[in-house]
C-alpha atoms as a PDB file:
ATOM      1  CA  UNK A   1       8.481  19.305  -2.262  1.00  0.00           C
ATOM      2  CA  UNK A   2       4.734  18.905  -1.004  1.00  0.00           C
ATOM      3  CA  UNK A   3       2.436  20.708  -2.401  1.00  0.00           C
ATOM      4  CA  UNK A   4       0.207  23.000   0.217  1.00  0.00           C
ATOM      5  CA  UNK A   5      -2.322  24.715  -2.251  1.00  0.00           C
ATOM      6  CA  UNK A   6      -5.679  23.905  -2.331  1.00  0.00           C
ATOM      7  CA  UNK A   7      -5.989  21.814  -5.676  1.00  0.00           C
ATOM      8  CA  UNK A   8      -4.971  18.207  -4.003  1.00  0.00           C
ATOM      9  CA  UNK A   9      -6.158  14.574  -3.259  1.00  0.00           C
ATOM     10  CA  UNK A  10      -7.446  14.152  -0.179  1.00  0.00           C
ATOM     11  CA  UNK A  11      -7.592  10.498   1.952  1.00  0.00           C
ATOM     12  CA  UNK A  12     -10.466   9.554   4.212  1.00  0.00           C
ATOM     13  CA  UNK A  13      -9.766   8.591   7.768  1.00  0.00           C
ATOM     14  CA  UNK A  14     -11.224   4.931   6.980  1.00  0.00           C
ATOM     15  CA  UNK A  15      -8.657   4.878   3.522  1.00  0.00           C
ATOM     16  CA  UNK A  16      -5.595   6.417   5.796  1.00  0.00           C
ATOM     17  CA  UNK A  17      -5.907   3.382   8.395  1.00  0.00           C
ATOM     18  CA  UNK A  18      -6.366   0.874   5.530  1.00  0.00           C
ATOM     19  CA  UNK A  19      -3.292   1.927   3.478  1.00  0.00           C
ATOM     20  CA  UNK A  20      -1.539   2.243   6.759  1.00  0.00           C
ATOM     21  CA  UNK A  21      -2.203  -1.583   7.292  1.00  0.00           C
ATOM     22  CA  UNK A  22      -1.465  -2.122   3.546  1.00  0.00           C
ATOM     23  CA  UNK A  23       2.264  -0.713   4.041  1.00  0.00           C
ATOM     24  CA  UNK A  24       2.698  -2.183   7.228  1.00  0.00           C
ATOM     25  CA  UNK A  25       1.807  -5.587   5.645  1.00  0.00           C
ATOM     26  CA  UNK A  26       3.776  -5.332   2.544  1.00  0.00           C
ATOM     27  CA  UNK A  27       6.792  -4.075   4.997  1.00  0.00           C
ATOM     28  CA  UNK A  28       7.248  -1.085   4.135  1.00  0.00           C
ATOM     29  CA  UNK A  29       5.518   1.048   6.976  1.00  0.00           C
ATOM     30  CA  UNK A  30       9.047   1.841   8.410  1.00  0.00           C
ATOM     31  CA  UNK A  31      10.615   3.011   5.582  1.00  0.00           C
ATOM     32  CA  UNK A  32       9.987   6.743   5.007  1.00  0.00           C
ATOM     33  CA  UNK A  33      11.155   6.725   1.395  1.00  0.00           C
ATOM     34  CA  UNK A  34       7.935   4.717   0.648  1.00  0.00           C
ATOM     35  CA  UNK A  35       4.326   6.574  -0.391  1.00  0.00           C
ATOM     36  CA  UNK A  36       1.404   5.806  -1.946  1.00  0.00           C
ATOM     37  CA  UNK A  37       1.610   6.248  -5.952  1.00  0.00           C
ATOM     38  CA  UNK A  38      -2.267   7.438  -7.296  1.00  0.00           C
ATOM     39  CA  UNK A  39      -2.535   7.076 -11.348  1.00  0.00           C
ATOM     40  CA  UNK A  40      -5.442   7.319 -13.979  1.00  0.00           C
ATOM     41  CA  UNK A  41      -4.450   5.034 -17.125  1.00  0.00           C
ATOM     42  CA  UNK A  42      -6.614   4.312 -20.078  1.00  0.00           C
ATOM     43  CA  UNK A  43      -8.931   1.480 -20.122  1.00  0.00           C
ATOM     44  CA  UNK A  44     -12.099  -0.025 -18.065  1.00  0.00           C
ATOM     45  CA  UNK A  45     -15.960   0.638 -18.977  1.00  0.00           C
ATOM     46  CA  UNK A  46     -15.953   3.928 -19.150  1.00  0.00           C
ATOM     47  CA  UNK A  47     -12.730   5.255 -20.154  1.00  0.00           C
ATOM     48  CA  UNK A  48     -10.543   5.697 -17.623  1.00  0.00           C
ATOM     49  CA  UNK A  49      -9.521   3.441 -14.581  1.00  0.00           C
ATOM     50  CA  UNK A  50      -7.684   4.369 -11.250  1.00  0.00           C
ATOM     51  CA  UNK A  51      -4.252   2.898 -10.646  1.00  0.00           C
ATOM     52  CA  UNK A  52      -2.905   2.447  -6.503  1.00  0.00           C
ATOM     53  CA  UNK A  53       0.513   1.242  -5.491  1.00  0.00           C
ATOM     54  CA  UNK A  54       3.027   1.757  -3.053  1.00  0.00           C
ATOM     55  CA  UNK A  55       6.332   3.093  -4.966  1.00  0.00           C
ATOM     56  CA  UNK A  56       9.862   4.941  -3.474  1.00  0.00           C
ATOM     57  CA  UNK A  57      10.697   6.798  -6.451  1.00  0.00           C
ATOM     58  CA  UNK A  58       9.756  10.711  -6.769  1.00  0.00           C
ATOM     59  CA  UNK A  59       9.972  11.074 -10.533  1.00  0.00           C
ATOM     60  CA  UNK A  60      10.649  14.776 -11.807  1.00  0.00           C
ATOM     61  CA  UNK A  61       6.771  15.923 -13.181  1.00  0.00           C
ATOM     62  CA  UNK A  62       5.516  14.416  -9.824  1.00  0.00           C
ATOM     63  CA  UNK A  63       2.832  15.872  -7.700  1.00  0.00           C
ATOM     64  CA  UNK A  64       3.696  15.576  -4.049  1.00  0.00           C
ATOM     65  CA  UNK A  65       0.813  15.470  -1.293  1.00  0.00           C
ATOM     66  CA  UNK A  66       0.438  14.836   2.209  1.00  0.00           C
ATOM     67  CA  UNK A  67      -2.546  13.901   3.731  1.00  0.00           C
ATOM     68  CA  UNK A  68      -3.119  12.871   7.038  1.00  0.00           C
ATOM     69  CA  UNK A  69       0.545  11.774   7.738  1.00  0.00           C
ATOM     70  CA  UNK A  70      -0.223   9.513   4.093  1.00  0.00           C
ATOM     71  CA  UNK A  71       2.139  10.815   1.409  1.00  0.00           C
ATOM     72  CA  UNK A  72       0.478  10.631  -1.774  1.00  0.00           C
ATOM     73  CA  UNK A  73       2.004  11.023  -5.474  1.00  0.00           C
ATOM     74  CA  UNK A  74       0.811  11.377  -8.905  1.00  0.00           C
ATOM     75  CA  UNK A  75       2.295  12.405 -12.159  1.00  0.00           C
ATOM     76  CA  UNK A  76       1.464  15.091 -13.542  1.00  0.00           C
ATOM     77  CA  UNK A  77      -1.022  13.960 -16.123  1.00  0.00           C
ATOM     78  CA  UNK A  78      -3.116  11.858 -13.574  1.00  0.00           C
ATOM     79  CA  UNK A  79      -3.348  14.654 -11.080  1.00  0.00           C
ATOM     80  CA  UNK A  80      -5.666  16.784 -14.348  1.00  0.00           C
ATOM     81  CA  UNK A  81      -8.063  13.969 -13.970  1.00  0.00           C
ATOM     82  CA  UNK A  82      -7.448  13.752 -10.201  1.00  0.00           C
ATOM     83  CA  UNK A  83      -7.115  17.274  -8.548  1.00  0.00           C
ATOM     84  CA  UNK A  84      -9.614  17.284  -5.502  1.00  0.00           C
ATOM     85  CA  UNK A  85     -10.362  13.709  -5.676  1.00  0.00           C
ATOM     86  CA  UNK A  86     -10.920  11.948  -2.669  1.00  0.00           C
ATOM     87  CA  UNK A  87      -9.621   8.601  -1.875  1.00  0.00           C
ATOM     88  CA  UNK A  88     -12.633   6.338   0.346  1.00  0.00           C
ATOM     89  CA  UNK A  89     -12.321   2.566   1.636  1.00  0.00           C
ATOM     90  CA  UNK A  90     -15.802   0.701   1.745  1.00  0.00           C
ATOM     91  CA  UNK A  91     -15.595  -2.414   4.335  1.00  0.00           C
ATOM     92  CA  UNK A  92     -19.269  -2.304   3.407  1.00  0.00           C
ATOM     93  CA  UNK A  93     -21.890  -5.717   2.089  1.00  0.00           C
ATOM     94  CA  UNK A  94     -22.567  -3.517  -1.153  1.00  0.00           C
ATOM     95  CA  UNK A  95     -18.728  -3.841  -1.954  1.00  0.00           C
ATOM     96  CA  UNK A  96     -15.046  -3.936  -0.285  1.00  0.00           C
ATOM     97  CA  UNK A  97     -12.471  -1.718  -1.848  1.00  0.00           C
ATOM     98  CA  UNK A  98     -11.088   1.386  -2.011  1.00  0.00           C
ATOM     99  CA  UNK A  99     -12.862   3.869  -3.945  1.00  0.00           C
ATOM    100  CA  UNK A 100     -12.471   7.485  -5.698  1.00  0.00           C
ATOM    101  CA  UNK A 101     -15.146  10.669  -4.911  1.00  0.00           C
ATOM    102  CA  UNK A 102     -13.610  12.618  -8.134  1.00  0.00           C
ATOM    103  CA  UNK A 103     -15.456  15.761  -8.270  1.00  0.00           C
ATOM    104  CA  UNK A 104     -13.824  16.010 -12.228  1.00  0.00           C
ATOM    105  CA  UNK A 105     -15.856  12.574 -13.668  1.00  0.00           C
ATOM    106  CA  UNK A 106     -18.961  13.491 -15.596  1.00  0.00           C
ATOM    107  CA  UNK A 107     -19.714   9.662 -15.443  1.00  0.00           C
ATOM    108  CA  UNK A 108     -18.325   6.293 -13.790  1.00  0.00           C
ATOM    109  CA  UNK A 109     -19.517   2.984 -14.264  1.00  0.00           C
ATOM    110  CA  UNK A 110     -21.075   0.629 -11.956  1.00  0.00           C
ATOM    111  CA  UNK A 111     -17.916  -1.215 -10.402  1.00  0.00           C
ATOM    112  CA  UNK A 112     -16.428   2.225  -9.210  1.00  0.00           C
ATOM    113  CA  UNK A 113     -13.489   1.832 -11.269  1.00  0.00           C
ATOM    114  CA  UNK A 114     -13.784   3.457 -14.293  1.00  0.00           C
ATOM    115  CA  UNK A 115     -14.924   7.158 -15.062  1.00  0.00           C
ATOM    116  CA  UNK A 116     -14.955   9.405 -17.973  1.00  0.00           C
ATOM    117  CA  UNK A 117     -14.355  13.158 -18.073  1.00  0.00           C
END
């Protein structure tokens, strides 16, 4: 079931296109059953590090999302850290990577990986 309230994670036009070309490259951009799985586990700098893969299994305490035609999924424990978090890709000289504007962190570190609530 995908979610439609407002509490969500969100996917920049520049992240859509770059996960798009991710999928397609990985060979899974035709297969509907495939998403992109968003997790917070323990660890990094400052606490807490972001997690991306691609994944086809909906497990039961999921969050379901959709995006900008990008299906997105988080368990349930990620999506407290996560809810209104935006997902960003930098092509930038300062840094190349994809890259989380989480509205919950009350501090991240300085390789944009980590964060602490």
């Amino acid at each position: 079931m995908i979610s439609t309230n407002e509490n969500s994670i969100y996917i920049s036009d520049k992240a859509r296109a770059k996960v798009a070309k991710l999928m397609e490259e990985a060979g899974v951009a035709n297969d509907s059953s495939y998403f992109l799985r968003v997790g917070v586990v323990g660890g990094g700098c400052s606490g807490l590090s972001y997690k991306l893969d691609f994944d086809n299994e909906v497990k039961p305490m999921d969050q379901v999302f959709e995006n900008d035609g990008i299906k997105i999924v988080t368990d349930l424990k990620s999506f407290l850290y996560l809810v209104n978090t935006e997902l960003d890709f930098s092509d930038g000289l300062n840094g190349k990577g994809f890259y989380f504007s989480n509205p919950n962190a009350s501090r991240s570190c300085g390789c944009g990986e980590s964060f602490a609530v």
